[in-house]
Protein backbone atom coordinates (compact mmCIF):
# COMPACT_ATOMS: atom_id res chain seq x y z
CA UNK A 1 124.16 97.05 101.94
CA UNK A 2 123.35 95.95 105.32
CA UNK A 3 124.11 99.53 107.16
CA UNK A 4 122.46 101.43 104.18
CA UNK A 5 119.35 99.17 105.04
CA UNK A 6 119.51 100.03 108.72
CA UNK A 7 119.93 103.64 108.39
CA UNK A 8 116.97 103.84 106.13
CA UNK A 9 115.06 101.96 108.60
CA UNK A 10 115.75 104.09 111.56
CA UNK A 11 115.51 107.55 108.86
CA UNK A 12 112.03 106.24 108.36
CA UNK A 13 111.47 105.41 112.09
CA UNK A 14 112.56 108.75 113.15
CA UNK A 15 109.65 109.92 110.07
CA UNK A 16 107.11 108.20 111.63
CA UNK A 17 107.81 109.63 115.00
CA UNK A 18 107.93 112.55 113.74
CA UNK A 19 104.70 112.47 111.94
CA UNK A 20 102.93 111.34 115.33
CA UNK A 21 104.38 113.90 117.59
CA UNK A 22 102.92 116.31 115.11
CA UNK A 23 99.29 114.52 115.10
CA UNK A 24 99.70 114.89 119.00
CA UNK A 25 100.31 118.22 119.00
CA UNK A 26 96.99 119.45 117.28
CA UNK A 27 94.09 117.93 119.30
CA UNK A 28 91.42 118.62 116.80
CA UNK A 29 93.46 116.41 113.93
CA UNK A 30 94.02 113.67 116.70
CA UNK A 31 90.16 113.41 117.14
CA UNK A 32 89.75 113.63 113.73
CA UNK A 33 92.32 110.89 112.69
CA UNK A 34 90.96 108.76 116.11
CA UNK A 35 87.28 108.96 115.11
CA UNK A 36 88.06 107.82 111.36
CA UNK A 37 90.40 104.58 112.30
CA UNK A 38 87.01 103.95 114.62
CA UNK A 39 85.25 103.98 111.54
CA UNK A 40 87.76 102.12 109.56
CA UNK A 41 87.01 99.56 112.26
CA UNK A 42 83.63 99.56 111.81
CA UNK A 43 84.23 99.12 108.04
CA UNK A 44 86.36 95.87 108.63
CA UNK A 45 84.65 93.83 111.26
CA UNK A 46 81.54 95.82 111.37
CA UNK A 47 78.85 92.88 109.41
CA UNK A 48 80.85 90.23 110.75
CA UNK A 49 79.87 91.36 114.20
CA UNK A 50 76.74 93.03 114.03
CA UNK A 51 75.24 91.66 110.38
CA UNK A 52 73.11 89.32 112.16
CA UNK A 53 71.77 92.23 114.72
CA UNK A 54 71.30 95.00 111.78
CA UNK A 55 68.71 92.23 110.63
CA UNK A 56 66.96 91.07 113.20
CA UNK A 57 63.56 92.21 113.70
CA UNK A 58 61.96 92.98 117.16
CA UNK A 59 58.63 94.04 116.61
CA UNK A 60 58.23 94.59 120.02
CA UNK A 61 60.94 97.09 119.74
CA UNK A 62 59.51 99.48 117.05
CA UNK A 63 60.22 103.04 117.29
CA UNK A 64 61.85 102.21 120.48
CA UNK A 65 63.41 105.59 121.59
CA UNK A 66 67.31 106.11 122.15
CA UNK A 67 68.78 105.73 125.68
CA UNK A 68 66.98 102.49 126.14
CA UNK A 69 69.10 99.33 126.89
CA UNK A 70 65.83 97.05 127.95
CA UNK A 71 66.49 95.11 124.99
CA UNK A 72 69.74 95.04 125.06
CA UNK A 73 73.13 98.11 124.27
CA UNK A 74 73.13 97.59 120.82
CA UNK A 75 69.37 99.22 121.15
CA UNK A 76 71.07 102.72 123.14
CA UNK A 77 70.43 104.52 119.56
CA UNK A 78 67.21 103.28 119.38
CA UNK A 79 65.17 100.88 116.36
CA UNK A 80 63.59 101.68 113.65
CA UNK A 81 60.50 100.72 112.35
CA UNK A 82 60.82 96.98 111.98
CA UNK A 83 62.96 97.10 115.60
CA UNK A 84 66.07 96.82 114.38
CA UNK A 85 68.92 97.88 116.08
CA UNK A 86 70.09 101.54 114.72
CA UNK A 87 73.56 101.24 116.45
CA UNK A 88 73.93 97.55 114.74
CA UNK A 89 72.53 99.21 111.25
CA UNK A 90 74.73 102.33 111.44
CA UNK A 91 77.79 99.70 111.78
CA UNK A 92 77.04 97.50 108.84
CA UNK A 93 75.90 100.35 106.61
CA UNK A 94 79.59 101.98 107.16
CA UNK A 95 81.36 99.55 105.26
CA UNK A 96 79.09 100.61 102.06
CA UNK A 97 79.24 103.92 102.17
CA UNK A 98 82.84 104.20 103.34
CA UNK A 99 84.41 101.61 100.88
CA UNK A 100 82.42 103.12 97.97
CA UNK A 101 83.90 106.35 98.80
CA UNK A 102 87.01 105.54 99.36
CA UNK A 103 87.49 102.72 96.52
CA UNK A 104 86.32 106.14 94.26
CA UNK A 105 89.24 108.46 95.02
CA UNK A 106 91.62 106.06 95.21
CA UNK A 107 90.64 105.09 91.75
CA UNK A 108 89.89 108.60 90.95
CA UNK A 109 94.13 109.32 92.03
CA UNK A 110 95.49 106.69 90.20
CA UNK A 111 94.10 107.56 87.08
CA UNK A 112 94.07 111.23 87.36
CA UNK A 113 97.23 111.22 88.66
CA UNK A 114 98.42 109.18 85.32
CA UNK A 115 97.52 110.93 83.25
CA UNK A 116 98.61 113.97 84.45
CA UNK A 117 101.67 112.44 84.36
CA UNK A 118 101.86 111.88 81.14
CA UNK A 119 100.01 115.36 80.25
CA UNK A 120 102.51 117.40 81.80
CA UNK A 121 105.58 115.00 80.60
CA UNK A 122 105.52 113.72 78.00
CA UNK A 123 104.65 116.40 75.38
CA UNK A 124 101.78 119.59 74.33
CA UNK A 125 99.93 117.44 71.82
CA UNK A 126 99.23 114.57 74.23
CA UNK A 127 98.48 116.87 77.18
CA UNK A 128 95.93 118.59 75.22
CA UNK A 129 94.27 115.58 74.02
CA UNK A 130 93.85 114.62 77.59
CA UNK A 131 92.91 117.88 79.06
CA UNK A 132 90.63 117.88 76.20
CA UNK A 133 88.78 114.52 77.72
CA UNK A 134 89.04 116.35 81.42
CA UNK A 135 86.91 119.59 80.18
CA UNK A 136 84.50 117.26 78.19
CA UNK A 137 84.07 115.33 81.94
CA UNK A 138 83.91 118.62 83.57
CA UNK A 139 81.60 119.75 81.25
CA UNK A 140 78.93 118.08 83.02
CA UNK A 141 77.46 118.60 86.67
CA UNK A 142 79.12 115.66 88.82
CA UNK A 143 75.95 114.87 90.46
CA UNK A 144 74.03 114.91 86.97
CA UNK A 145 75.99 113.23 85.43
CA UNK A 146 75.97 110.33 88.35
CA UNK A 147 72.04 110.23 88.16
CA UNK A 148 71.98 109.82 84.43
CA UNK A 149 74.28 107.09 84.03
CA UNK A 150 72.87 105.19 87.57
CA UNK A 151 69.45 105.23 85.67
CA UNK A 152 70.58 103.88 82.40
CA UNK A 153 72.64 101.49 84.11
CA UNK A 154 71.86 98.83 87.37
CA UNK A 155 72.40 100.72 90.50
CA UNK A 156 75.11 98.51 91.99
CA UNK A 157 78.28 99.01 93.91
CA UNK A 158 80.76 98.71 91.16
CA UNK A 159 78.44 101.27 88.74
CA UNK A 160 78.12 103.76 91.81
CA UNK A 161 82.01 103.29 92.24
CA UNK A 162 82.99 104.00 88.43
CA UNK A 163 80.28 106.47 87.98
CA UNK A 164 82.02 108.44 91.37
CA UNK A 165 85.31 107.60 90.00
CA UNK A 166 84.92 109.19 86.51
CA UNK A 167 83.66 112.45 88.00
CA UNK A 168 86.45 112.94 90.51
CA UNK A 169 89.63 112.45 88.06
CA UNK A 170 89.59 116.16 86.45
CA UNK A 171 90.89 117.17 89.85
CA UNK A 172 93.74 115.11 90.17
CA UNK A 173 94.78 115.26 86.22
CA UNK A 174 94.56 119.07 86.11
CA UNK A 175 96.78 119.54 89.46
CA UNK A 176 99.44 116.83 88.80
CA UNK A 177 99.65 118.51 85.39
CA UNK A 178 100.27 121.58 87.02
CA UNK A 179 102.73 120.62 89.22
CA UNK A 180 104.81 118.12 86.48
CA UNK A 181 105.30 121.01 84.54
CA UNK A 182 106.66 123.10 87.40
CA UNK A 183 108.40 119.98 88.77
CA UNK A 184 110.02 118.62 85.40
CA UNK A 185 112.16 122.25 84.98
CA UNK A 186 114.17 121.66 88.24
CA UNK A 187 118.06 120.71 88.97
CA UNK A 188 117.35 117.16 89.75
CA UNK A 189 115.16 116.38 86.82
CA UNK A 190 117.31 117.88 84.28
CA UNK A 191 120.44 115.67 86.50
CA UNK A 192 118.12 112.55 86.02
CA UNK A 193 117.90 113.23 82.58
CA UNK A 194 121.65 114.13 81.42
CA UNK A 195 122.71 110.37 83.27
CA UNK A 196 120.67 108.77 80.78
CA UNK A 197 117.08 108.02 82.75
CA UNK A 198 114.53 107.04 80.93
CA UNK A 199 110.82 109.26 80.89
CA UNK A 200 109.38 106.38 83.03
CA UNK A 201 112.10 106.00 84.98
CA UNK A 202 112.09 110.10 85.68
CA UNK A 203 108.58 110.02 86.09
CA UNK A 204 108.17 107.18 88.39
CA UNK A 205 110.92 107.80 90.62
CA UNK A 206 111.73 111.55 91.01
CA UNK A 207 108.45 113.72 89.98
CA UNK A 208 105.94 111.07 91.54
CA UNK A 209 107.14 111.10 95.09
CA UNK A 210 107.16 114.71 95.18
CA UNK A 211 103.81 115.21 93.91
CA UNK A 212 102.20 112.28 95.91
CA UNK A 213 101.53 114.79 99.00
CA UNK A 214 99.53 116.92 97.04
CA UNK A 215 97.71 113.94 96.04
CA UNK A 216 97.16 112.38 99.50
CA UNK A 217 95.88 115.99 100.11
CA UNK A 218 93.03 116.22 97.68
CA UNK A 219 92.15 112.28 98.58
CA UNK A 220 90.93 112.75 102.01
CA UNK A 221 89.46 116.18 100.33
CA UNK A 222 88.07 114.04 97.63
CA UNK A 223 86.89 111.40 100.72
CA UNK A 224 84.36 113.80 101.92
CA UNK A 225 83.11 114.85 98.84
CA UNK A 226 82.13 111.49 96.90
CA UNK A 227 81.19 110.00 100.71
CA UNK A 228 78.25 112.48 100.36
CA UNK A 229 77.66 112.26 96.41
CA UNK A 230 77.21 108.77 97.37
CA UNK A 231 74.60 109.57 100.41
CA UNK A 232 72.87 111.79 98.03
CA UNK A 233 72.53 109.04 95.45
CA UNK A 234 71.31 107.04 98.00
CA UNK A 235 68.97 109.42 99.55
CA UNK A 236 67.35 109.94 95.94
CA UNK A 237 67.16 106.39 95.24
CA UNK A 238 69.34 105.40 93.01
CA UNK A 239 72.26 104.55 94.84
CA UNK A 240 72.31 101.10 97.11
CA UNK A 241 69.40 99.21 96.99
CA UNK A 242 67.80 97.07 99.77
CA UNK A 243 68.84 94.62 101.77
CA UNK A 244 71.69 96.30 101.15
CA UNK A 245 72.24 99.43 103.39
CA UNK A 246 74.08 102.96 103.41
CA UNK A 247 73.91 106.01 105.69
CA UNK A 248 72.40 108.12 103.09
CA UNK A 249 69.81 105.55 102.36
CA UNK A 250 68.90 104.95 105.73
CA UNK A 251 68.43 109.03 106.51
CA UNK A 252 65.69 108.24 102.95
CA UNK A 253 63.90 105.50 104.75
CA UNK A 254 63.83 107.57 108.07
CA UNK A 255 63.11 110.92 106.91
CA UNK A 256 59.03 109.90 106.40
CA UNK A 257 59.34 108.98 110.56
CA UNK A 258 60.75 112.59 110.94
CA UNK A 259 58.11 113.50 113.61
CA UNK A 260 57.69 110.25 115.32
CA UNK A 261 61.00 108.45 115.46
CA UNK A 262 63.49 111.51 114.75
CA UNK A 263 66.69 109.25 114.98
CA UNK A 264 65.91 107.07 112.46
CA UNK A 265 67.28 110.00 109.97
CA UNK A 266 69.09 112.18 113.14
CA UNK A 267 71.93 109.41 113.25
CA UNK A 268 72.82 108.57 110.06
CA UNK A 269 72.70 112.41 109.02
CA UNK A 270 75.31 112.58 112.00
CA UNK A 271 77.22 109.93 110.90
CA UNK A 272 77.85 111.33 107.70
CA UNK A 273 78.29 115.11 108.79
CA UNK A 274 80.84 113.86 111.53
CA UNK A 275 82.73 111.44 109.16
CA UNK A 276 82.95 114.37 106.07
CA UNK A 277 84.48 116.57 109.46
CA UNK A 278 86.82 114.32 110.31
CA UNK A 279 88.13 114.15 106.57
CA UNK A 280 88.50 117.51 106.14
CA UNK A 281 90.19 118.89 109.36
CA UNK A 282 92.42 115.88 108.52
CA UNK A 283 93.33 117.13 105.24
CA UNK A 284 93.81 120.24 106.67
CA UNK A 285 95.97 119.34 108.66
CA UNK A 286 97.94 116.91 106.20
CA UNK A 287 98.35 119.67 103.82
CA UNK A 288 99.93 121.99 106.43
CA UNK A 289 102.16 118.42 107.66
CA UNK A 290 103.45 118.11 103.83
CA UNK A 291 104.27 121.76 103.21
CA UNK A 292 107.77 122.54 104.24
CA UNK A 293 106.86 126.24 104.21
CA UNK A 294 103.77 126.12 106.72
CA UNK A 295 105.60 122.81 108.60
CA UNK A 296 106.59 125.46 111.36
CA UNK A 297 102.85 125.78 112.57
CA UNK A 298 103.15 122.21 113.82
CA UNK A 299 106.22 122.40 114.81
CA UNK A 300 106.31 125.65 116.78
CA UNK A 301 106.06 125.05 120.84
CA UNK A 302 102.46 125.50 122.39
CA UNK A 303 102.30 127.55 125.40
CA UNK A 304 102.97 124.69 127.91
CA UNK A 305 106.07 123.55 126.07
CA UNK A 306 109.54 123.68 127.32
């Protein structure tokens, strides 16, 4: 048991390796990955370091102008109209709209992906009653949908996460569906099944890991999306309310400055056009990493190679 252990460990070393010399050899998914664990830093110890500077008002600093470190570095990006710090505000505003975001597709996968499961397993009547429930969600514009129930409801960040969540799982149920019922007609299943496993058992430990990739895929697609359903929310006002603060809602309370303190809605607009970039050429790039057919891209020597 001991040697099985250690060869595992060192097959799963040699996978991680493997997965980083691949990163390394596309620049553009390097940045990409680079600038988002930057923001996943910001999301973690972001308020605890800046909270108190997001706050603080400087009156004498309103409006004050990027590239200005007179009162201070955390002032480089400028203030806004009450002199807080925009570099300090765009730090502690990550954490909401980041966690939101990602809290909704993760949510989004777990129940999409269960019940397409289930839909493409377990039998036709059962799948239809569930794809039934995914056309009556997709029956309805995402974004409509979000406004309607925000308004009826209290515009906090467990509302805005369920209300993102519930619009994102059609996507996941419909193509783990799809691929369970490609998935459940192959050698191994039908092996799995004729030594007595069970349908959770099957499910759970030989179709899951193989759709999982496809999953991870349409997450960091997923990221992007929701990250700006939730800066549109914002933006129209029904999202995160203040003293609470988001990108999209700051690019709202700047976009009335527009011609005499650009940045106020310059950098959070950046923030979230760099940030839905990053997500994308990242699941671009994971989708091509996870495909054995299109592996060979990655894989295939660049001109300076040996």
């Amino acid at each position: 048991m001991a040697q099985i252990t250690a060869e595992q460990e060192a097959v799963a070393i040699r996978r991680g390796l493997s997965w980083w010399r691949l990163l390394l050899r596309d620049p553009i998914a390097l940045v990409a990955a680079l600038w988002l664990c930057l923001l996943a830093l910001c999301v973690l110890a972001g308020p605890e370091l800046f909270g108190k500077a997001a706050t603080a008002l400087n009156l004498r600093a309103r409006n004050l102008p990027p590239g200005s470190i007179e009162h201070g570095w955390l002032m480089i990006l400028g203030a806004d109209t009450l002199g807080r710090s925009m570099l300090a505000r765009l730090i502690v505003a990550s954490r909401n709209t980041l966690s939101i975001a990602l809290i909704s597709v993760l949510v989004a996968m777990m129940i999409g992906g269960f019940l397409g499961l289930i839909a493409g397993y377990i039998g036709r009547t059962v799948g239809n009653v569930i794809m039934r429930l995914s056309d009556i969600i997709q029956s309805f514009p995402s974004l409509l949908l979000a406004v309607v129930v925000l308004y009826m409801l209290e515009p906090r960040v467990g509302n805005l996460i369920i209300v993102l969540a519930i619009t994102r799982i059609p996507s996941y149920l419909r193509v783990t569906r799809a691929e369970v019922l490609e998935i459940r007609e192959r050698v191994f299943v039908d092996a799995a099944r004729a030594l007595g496993g069970s349908r959770a058992h099957i499910l759970f430990r030989h179709i899951t890991p193989v759709v999982a990739p496809t999953l991870l895929t349409i997450l960091t697609v997923d990221f992007a999306i929701v990250m700006l359903a939730e800066s549109g929310l914002s933006f129209l006002g029904i999202g995160i309310q203040p003293p609470e603060i988001t990108w999209g809602l700051m690019v709202a309370q700047g976009r009335n400055h527009l011609s005499q303190a650009w940045w106020l809605a310059f950098f959070p607009g950046l923030a979230i056009m760099f940030a839905t970039l990053s997500a994308n050429v990242l699941s671009n790039w994971l989708r091509i990493a996870t495909d054995p057919v299109q592996r060979w891209r990655l894989e295939a020597p660049k001109g300076g190679d040996a």
